[in-house]
C-alpha atoms as a PDB file:
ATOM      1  CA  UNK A   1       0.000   0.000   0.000  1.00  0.00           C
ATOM      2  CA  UNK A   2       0.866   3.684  -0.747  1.00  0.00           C
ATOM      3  CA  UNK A   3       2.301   6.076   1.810  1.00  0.00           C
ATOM      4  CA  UNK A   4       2.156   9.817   1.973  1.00  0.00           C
ATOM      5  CA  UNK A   5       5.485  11.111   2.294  1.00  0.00           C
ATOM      6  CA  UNK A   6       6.191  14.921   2.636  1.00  0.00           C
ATOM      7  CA  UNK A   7       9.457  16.210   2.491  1.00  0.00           C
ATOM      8  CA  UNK A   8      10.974  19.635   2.752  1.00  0.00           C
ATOM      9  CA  UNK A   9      14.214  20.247   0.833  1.00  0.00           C
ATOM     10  CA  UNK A  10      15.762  23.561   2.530  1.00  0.00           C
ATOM     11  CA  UNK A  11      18.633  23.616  -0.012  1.00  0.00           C
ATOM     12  CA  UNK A  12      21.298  25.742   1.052  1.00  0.00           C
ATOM     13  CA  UNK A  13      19.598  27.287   3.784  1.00  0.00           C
ATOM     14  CA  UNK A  14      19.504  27.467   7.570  1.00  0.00           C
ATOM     15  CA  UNK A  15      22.497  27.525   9.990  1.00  0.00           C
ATOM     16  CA  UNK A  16      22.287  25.046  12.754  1.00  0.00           C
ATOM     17  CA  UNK A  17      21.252  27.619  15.041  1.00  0.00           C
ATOM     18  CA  UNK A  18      17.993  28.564  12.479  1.00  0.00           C
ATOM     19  CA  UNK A  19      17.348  24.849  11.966  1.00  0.00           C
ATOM     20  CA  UNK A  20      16.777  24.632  15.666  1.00  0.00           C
ATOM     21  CA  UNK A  21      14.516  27.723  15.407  1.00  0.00           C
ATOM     22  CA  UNK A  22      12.371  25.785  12.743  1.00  0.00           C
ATOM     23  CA  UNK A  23      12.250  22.660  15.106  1.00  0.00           C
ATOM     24  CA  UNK A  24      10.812  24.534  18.124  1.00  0.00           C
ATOM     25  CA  UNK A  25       7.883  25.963  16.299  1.00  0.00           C
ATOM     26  CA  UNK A  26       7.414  23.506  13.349  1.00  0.00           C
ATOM     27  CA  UNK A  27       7.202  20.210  16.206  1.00  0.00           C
ATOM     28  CA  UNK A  28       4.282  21.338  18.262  1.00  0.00           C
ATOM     29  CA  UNK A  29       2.348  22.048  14.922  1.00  0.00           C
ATOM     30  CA  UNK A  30       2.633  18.264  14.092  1.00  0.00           C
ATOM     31  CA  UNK A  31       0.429  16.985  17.280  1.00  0.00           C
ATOM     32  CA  UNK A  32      -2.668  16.428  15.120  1.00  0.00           C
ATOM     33  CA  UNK A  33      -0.880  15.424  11.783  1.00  0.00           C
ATOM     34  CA  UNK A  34      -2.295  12.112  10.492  1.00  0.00           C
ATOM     35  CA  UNK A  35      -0.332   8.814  11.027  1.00  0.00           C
ATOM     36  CA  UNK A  36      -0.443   7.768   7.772  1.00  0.00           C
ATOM     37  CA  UNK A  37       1.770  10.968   6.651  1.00  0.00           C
ATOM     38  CA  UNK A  38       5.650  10.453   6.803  1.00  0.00           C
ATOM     39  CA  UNK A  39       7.019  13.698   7.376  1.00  0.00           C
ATOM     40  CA  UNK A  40      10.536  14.476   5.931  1.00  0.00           C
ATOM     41  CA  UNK A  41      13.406  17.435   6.557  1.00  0.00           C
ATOM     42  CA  UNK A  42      16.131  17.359   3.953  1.00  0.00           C
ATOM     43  CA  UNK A  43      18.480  19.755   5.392  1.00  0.00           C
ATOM     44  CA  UNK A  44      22.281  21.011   4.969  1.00  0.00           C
ATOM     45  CA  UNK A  45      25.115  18.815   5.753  1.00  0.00           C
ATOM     46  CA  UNK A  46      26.315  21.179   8.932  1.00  0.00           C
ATOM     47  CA  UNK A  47      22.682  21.019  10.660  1.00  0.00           C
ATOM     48  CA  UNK A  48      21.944  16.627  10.533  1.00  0.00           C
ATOM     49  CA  UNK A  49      23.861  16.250  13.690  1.00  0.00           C
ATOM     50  CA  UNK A  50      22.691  18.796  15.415  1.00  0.00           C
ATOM     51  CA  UNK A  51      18.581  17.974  14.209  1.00  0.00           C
ATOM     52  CA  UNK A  52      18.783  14.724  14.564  1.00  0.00           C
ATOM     53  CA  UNK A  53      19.593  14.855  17.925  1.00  0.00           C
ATOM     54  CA  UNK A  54      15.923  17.384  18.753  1.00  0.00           C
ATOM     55  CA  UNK A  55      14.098  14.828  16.653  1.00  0.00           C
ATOM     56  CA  UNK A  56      14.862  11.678  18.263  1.00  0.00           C
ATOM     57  CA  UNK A  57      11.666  10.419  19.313  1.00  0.00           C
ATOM     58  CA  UNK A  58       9.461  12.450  17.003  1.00  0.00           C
ATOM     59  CA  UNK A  59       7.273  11.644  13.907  1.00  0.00           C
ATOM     60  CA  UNK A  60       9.967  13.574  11.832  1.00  0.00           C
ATOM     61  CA  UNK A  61      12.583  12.192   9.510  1.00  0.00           C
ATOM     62  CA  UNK A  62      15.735  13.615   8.524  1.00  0.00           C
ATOM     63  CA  UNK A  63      17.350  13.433   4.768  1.00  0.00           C
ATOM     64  CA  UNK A  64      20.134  14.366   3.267  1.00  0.00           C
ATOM     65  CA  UNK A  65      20.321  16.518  -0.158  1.00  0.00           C
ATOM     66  CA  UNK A  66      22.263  14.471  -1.607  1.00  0.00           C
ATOM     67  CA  UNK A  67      24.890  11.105  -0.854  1.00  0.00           C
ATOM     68  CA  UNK A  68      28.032   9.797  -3.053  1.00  0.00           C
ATOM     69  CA  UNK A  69      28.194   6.017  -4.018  1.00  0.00           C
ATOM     70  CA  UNK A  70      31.717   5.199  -2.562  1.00  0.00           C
ATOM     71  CA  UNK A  71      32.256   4.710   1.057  1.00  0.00           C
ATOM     72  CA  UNK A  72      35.706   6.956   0.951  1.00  0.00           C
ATOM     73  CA  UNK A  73      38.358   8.563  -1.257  1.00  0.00           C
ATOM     74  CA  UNK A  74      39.876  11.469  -3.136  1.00  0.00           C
ATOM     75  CA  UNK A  75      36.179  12.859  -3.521  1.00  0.00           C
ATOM     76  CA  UNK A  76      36.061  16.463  -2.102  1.00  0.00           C
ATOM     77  CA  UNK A  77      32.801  18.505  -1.215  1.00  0.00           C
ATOM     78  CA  UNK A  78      30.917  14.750  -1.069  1.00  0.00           C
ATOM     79  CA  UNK A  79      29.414  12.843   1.784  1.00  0.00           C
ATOM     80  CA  UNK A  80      29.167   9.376   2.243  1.00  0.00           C
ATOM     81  CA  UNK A  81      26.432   7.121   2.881  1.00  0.00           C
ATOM     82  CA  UNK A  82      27.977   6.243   6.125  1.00  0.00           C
ATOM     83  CA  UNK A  83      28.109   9.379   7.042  1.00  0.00           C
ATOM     84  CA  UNK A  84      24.936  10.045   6.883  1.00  0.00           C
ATOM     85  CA  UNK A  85      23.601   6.912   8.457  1.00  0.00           C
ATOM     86  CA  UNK A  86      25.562   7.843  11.079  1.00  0.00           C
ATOM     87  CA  UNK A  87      23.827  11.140  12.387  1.00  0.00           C
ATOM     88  CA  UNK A  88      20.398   9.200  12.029  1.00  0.00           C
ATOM     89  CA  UNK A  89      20.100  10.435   8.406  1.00  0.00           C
ATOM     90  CA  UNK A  90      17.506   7.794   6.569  1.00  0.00           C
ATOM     91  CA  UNK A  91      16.350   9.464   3.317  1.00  0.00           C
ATOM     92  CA  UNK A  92      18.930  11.027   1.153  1.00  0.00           C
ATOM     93  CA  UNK A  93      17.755  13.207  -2.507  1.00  0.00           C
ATOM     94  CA  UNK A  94      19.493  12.162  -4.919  1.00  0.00           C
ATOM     95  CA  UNK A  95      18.845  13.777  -9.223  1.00  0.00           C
ATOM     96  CA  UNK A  96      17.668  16.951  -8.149  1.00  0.00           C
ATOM     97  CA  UNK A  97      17.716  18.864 -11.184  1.00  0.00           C
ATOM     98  CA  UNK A  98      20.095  21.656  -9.558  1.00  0.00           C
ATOM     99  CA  UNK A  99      22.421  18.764  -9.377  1.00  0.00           C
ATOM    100  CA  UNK A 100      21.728  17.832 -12.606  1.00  0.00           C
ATOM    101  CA  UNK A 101      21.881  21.214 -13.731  1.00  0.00           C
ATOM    102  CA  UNK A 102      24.599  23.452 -12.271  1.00  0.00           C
ATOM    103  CA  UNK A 103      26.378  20.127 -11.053  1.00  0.00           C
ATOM    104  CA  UNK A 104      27.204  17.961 -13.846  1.00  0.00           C
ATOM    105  CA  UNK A 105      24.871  15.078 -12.568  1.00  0.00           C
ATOM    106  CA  UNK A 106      24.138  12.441 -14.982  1.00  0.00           C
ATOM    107  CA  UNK A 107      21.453   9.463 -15.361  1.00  0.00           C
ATOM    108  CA  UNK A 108      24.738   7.382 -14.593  1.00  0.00           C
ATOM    109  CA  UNK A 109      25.984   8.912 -11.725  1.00  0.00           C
ATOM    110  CA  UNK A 110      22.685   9.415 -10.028  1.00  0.00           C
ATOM    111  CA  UNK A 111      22.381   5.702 -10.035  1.00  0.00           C
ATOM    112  CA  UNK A 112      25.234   5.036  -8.413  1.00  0.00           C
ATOM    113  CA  UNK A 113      24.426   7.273  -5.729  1.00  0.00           C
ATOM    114  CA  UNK A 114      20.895   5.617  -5.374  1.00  0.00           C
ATOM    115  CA  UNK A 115      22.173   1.989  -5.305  1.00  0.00           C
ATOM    116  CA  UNK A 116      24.368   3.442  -2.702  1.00  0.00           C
ATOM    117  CA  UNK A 117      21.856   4.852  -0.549  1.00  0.00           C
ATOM    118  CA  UNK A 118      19.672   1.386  -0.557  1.00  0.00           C
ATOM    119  CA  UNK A 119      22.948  -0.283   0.395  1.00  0.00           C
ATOM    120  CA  UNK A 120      23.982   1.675   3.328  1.00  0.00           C
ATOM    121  CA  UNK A 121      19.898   1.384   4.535  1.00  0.00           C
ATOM    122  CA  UNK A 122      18.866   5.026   3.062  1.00  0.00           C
ATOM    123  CA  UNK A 123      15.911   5.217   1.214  1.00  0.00           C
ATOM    124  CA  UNK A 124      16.538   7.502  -2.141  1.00  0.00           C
ATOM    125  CA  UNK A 125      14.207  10.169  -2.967  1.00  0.00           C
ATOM    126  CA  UNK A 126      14.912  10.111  -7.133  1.00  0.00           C
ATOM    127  CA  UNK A 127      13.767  13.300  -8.933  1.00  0.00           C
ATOM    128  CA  UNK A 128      12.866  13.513 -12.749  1.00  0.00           C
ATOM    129  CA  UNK A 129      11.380  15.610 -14.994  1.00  0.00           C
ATOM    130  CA  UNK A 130      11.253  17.584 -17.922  1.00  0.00           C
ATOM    131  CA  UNK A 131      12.825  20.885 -18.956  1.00  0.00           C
ATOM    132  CA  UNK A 132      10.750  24.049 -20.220  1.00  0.00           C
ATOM    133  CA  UNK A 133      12.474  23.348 -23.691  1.00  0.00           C
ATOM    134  CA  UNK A 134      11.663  19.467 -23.580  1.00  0.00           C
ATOM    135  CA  UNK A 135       8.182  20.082 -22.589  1.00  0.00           C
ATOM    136  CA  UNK A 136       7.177  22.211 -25.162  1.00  0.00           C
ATOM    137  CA  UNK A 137       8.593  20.205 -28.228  1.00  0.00           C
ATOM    138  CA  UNK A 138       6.806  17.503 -26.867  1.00  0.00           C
ATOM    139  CA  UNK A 139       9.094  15.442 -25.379  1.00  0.00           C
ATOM    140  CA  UNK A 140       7.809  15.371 -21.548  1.00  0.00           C
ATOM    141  CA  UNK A 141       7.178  11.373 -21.528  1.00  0.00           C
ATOM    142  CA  UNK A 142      10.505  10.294 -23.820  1.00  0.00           C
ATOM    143  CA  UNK A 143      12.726  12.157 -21.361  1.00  0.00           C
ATOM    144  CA  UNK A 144      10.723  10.579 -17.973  1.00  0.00           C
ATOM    145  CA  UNK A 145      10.434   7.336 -19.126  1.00  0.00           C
ATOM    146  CA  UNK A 146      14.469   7.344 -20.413  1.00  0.00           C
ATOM    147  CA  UNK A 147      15.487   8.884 -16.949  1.00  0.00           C
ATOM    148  CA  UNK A 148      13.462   6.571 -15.030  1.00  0.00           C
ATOM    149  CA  UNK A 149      15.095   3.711 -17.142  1.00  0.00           C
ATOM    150  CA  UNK A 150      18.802   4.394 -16.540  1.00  0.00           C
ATOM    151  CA  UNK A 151      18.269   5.912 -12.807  1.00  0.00           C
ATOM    152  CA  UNK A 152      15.994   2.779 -11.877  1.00  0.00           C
ATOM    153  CA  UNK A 153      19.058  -0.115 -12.591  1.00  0.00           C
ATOM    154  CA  UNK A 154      19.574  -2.314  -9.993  1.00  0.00           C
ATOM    155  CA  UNK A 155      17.354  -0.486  -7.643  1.00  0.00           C
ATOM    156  CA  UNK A 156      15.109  -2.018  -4.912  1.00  0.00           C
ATOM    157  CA  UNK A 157      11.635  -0.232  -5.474  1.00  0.00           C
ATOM    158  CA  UNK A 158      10.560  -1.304  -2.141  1.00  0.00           C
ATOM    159  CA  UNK A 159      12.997   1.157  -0.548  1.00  0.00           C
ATOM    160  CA  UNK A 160      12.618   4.153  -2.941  1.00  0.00           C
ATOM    161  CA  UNK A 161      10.401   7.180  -3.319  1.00  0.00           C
ATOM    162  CA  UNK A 162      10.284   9.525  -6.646  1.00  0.00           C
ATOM    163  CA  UNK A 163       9.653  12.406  -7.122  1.00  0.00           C
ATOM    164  CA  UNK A 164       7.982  13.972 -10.517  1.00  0.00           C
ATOM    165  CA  UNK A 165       9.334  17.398 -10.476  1.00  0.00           C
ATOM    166  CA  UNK A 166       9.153  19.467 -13.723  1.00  0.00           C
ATOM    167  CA  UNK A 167      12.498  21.333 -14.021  1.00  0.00           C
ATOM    168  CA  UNK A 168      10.565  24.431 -15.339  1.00  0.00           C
ATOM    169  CA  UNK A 169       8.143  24.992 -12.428  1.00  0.00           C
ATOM    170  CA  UNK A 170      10.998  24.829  -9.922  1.00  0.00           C
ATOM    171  CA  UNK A 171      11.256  28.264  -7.945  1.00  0.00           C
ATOM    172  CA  UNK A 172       9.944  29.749 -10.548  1.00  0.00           C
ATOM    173  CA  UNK A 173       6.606  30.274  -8.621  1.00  0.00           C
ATOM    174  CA  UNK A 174       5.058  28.310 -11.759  1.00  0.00           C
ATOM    175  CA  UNK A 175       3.301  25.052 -10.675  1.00  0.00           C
ATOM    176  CA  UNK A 176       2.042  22.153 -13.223  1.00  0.00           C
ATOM    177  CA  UNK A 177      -1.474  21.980 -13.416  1.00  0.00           C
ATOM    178  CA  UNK A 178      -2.521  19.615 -10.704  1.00  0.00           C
ATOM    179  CA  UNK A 179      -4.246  17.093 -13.278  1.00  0.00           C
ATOM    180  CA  UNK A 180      -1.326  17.143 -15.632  1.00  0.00           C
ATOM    181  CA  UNK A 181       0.935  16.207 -12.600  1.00  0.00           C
ATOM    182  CA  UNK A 182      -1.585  13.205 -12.031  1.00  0.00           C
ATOM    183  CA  UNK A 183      -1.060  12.563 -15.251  1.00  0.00           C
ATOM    184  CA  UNK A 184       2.863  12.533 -15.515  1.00  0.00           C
ATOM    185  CA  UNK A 185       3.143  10.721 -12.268  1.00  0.00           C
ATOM    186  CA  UNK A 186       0.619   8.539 -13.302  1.00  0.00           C
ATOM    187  CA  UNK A 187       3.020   7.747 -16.476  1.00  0.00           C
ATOM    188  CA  UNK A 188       5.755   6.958 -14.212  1.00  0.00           C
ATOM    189  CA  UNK A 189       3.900   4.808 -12.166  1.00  0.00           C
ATOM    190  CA  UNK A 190       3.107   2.491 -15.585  1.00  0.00           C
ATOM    191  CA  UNK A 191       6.669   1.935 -15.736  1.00  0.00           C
ATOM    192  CA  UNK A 192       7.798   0.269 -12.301  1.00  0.00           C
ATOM    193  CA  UNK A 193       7.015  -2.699 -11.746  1.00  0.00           C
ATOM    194  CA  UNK A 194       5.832  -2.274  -8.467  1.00  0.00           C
ATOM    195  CA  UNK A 195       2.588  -0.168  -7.535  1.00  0.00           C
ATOM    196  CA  UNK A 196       3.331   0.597  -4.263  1.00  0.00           C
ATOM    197  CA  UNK A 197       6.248   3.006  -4.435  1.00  0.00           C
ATOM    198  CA  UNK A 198       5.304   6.394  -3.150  1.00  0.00           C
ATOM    199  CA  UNK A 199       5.790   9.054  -5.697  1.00  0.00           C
ATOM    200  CA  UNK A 200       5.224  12.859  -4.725  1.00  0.00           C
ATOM    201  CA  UNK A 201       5.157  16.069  -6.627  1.00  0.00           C
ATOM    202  CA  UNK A 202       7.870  19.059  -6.516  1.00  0.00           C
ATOM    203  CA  UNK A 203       7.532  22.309  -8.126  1.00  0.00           C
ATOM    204  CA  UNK A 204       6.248  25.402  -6.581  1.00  0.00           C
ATOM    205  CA  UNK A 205       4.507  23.621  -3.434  1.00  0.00           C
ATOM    206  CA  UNK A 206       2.718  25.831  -1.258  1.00  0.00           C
ATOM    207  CA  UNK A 207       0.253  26.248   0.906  1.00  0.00           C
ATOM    208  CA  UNK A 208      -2.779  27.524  -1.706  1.00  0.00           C
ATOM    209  CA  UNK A 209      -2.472  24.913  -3.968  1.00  0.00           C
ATOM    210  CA  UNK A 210      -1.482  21.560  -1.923  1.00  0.00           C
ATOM    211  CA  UNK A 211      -5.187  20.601  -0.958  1.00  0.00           C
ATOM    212  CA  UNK A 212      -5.208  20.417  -5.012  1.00  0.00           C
ATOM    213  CA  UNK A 213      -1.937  18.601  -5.426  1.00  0.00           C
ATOM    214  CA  UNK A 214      -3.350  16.217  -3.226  1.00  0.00           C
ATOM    215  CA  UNK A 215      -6.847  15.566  -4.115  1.00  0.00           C
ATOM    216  CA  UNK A 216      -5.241  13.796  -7.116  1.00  0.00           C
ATOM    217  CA  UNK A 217      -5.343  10.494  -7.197  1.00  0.00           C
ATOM    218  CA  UNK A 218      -2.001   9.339  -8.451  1.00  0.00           C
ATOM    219  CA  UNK A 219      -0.188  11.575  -5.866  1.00  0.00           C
ATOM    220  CA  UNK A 220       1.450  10.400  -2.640  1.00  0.00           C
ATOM    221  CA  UNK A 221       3.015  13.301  -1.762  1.00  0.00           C
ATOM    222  CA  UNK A 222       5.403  16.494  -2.034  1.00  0.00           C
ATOM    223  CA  UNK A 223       8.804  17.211  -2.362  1.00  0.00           C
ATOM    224  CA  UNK A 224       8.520  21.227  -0.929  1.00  0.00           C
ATOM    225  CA  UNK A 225      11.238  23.412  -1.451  1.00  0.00           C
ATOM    226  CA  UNK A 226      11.118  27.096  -1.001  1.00  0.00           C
ATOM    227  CA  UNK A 227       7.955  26.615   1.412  1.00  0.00           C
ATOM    228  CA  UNK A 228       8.905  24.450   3.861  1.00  0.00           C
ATOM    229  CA  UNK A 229      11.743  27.375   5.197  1.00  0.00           C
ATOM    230  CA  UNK A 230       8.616  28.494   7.078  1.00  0.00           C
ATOM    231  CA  UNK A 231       7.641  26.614   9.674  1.00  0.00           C
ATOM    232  CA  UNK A 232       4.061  27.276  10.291  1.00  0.00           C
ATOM    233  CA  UNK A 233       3.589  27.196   6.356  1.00  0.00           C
ATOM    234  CA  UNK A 234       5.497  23.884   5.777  1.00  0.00           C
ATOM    235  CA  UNK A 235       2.843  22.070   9.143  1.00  0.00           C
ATOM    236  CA  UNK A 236       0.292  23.544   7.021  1.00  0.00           C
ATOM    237  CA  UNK A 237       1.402  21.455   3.601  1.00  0.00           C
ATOM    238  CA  UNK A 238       2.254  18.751   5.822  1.00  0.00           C
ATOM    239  CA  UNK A 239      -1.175  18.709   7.482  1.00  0.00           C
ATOM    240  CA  UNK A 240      -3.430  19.330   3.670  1.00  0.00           C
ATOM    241  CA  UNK A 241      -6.848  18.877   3.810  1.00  0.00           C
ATOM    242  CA  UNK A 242      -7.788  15.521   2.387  1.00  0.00           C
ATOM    243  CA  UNK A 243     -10.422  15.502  -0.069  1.00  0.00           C
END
């Protein structure tokens, strides 16, 4: 069976000392969230130790923004997966399309860093999606269905969550149509195997339009980015009104 899962990707925000802000007004807003509803922070390298420490015994789970597939080495600016698992880290993005983007990511090494994940007991949070450019010549399912092919090799989809975000409605304060979403994720649901992995939405989530997002049917969830910063407006995504 599907899970909700919401996660809030902070990016490169937040010291340590404002992640600890967040906590102390975004916990007590979580009292009356439903149990079905896993509830996600993907925060900066420098604040997982310190969080995961003020959310031991909470509902809330921490991720990282990203995880390299070797254990050690000559790899500077990357964490590994031991690392991570260390500080009670347990979900860990990995294809965001700033990676992809500004980063030199590719459909290659984004695998690796999934398989990783699953092997050091993370659960991968895989991003796709289309580009303005690919979108309007058309090419919206060609490009999902060939990144979903190379990321998806070797993975366990019984430890994995995707998530369908469409490159061009990414901070730009544009958001998919909620039924073309469906649509899309409903696409990249055809192509696994398995119909239980969770599979959320990113892309200009906020608070006015996630009652929408997630009347839809094919939609577990949402991978929140600028709007999960605010505490108070991230518990109110977190707790959407169910249709």
């Amino acid at each position: 069976m599907r899970r909700v899962v919401i996660a809030g990707n902070w990016k490169m925000h937040k010291t340590q000392a404002e992640s600890l802000e967040f906590l102390q007004s975004f916990l007590p807003l979580l009292e009356n969230t439903a149990e079905d509803r896993e509830v996600i922070l993907c925060a900066p390298f420098t604040d997982l130790s310190v969080m995961s420490k003020n959310l031991h015994g909470t509902r809330v789970r921490l991720g990282s923004q990203n995880v390299h597939w070797e254990e050690s080495g000559a790899f500077t600016g990357e964490i590994a997966p031991s690392m991570l698992t260390e500080v009670g880290v347990t979900y860990a993005v990995v294809g965001h399309s700033e990676r992809r983007q500004y980063f030199g990511e590719t459909d290659e090494t984004v695998n690796f860093r999934a398989r990783a994940a699953q092997k050091a007991g993370l659960k991968p949070i895989l991003c796709v999606g289309e580009s303005k450019q690919q979108r309007d010549a058309g090419e919206t399912e060609a490009v999902i269905t060939q990144q979903l092919k190379a990321d998806l090799v070797g993975i366990d989809l019984s430890g994995l969550v995707i998530a369908y975000e469409p490159i061009w409605a990414i901070g730009t304060g544009d958001t998919c149509d909620s039924k073309e979403a469906n649509r899309v994720i409903g696409l990249i649901r055809s192509q696994l195997s398995s119909a239980d992995v969770p599979i959320q939405y990113g892309g200009s989530v906020k608070t006015a339009n996630i009652d929408e997002i997630m009347a839809q049917p094919e939609i577990d969830g949402a991978l929140v980015g600028g709007a999960s910063l605010d505490a108070e407006g991230f518990a109110r995504i977190v707790n959407y009104q169910s249709a």
